[in-house]
N, C-alpha and C. Protein backbone atom coordinates (compact mmCIF):
# COMPACT_ATOMS: atom_id res chain seq x y z
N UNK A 1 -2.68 -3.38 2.91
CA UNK A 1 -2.89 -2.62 4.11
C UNK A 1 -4.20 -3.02 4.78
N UNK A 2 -5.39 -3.32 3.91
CA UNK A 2 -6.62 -3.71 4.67
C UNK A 2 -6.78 -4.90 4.89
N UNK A 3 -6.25 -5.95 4.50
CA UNK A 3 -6.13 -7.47 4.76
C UNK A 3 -4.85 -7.48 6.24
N UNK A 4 -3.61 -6.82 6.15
CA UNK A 4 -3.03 -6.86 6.85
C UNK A 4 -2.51 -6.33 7.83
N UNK A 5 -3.16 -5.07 8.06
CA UNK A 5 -3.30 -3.67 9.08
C UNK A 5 -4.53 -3.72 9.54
N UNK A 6 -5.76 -3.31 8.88
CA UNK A 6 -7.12 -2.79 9.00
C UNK A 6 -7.89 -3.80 9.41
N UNK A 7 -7.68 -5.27 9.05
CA UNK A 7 -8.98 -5.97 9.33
C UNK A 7 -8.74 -6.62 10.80
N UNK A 8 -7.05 -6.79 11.36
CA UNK A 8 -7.03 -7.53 12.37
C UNK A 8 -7.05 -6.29 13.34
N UNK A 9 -6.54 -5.13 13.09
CA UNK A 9 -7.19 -4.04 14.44
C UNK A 9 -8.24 -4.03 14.38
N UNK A 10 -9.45 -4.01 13.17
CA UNK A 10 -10.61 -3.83 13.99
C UNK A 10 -11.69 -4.93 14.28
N UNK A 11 -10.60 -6.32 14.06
CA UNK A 11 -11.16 -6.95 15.29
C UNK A 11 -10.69 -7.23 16.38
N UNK A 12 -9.60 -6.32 16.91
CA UNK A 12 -8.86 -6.47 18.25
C UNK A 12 -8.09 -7.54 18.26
N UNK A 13 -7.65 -7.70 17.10
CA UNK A 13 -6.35 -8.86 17.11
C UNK A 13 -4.77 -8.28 17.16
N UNK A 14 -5.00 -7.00 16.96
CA UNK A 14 -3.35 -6.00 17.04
C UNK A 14 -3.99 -5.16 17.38
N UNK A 15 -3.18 -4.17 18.09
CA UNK A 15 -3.17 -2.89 18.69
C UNK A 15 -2.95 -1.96 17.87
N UNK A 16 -3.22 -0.69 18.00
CA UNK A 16 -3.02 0.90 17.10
C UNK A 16 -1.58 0.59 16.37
N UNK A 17 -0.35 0.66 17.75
CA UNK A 17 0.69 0.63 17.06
C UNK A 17 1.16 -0.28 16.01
N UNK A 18 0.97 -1.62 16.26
CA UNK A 18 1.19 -2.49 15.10
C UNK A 18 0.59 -2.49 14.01
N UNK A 19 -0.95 -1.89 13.99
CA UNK A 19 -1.45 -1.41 12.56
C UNK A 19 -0.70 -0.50 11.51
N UNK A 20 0.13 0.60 12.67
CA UNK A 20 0.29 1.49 12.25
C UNK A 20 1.43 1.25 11.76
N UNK A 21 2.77 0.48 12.21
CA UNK A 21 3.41 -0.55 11.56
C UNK A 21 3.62 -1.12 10.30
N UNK A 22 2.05 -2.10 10.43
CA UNK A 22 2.11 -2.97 9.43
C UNK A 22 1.74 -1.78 8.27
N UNK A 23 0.64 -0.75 7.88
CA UNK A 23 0.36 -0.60 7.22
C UNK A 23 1.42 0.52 6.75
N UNK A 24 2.53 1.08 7.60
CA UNK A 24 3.36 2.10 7.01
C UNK A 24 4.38 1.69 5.26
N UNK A 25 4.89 0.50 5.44
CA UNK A 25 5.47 0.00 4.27
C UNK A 25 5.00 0.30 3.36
N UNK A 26 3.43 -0.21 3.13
CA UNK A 26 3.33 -0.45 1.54
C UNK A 26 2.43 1.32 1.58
N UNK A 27 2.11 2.19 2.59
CA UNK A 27 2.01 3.38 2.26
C UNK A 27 3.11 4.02 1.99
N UNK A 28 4.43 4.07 2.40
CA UNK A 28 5.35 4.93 2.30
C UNK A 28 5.75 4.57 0.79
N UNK A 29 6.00 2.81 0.29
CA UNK A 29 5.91 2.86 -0.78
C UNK A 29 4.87 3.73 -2.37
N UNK A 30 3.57 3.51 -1.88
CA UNK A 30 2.75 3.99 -2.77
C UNK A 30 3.13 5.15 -2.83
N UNK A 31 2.73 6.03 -1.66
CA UNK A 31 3.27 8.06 -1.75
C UNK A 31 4.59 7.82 -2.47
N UNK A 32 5.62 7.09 -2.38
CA UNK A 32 6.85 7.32 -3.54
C UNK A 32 6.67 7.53 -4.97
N UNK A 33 5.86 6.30 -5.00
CA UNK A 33 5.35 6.48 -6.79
C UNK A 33 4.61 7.29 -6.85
N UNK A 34 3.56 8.11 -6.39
CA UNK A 34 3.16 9.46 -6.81
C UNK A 34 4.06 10.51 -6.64
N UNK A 35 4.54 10.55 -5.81
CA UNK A 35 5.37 11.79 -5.92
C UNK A 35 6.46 12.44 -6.63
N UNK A 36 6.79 13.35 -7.65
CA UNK A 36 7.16 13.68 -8.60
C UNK A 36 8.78 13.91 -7.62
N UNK A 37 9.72 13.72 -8.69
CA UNK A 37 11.19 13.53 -8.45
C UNK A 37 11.63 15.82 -7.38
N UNK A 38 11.02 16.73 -8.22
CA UNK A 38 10.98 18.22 -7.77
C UNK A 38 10.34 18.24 -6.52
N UNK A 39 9.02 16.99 -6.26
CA UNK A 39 8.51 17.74 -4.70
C UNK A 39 9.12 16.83 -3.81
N UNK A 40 9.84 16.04 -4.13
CA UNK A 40 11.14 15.43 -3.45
C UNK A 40 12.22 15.97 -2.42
N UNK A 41 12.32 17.10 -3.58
CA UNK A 41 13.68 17.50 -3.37
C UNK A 41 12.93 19.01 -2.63
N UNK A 42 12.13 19.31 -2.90
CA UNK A 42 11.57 20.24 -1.90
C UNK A 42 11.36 20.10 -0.52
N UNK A 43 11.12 19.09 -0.36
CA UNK A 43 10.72 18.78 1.33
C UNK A 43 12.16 18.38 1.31
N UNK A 44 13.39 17.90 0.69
CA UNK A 44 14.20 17.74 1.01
C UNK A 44 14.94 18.81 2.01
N UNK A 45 15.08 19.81 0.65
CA UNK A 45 15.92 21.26 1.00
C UNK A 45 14.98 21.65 2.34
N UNK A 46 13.26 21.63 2.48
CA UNK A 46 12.82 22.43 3.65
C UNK A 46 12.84 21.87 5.07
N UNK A 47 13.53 20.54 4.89
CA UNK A 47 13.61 19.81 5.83
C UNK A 47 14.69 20.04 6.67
N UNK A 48 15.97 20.32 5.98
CA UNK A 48 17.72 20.35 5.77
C UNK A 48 18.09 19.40 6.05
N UNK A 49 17.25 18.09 5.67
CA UNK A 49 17.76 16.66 5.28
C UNK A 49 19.61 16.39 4.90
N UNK A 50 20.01 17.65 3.95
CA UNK A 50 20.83 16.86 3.49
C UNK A 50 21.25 16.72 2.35
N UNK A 51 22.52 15.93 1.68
CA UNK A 51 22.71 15.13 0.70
C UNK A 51 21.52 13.81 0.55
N UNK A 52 21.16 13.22 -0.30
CA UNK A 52 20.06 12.39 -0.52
C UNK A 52 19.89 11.75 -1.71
N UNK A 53 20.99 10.16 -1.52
CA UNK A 53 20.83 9.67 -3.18
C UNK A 53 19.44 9.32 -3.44
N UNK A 54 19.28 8.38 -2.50
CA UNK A 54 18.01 7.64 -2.64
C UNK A 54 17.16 7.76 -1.81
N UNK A 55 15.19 8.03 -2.50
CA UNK A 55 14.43 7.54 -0.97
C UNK A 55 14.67 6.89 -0.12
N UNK A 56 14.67 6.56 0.81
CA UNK A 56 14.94 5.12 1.71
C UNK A 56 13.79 5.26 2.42
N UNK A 57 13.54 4.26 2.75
CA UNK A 57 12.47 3.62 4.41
C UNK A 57 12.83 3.69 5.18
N UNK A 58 12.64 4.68 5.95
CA UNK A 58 12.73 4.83 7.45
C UNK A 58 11.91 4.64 8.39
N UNK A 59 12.38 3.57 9.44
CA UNK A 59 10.94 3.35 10.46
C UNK A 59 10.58 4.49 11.08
């Protein structure tokens, strides 16, 4: 995220949005692996997401 989000926005080589972009992947990944399989399924149900096999990535 800081080699490939952070260092080229702040030298004005990408804009907000494409930081925000680049660096969403490997955050949405990391928050997966912390997050316990129960607070999952909580924001699931408070969401009314749904049926829900798998996390997925959503842009």
């Amino acid at each position: 995220m800081y080699q490939e989000a952070y260092q080229p926005f702040s030298t004005n080589q990408i804009a907000f949005e494409e930081m925000v972009g680049r660096a969403a992947i490997p955050l949405r990944e990391f928050m997966l692996k912390q997050t316990r399989e129960p607070d999952l399924a909580l924001f699931i149900r408070l969401g009314n997401v749904g049926d829900v096999e798998t996390p997925t990535i959503c842009p």
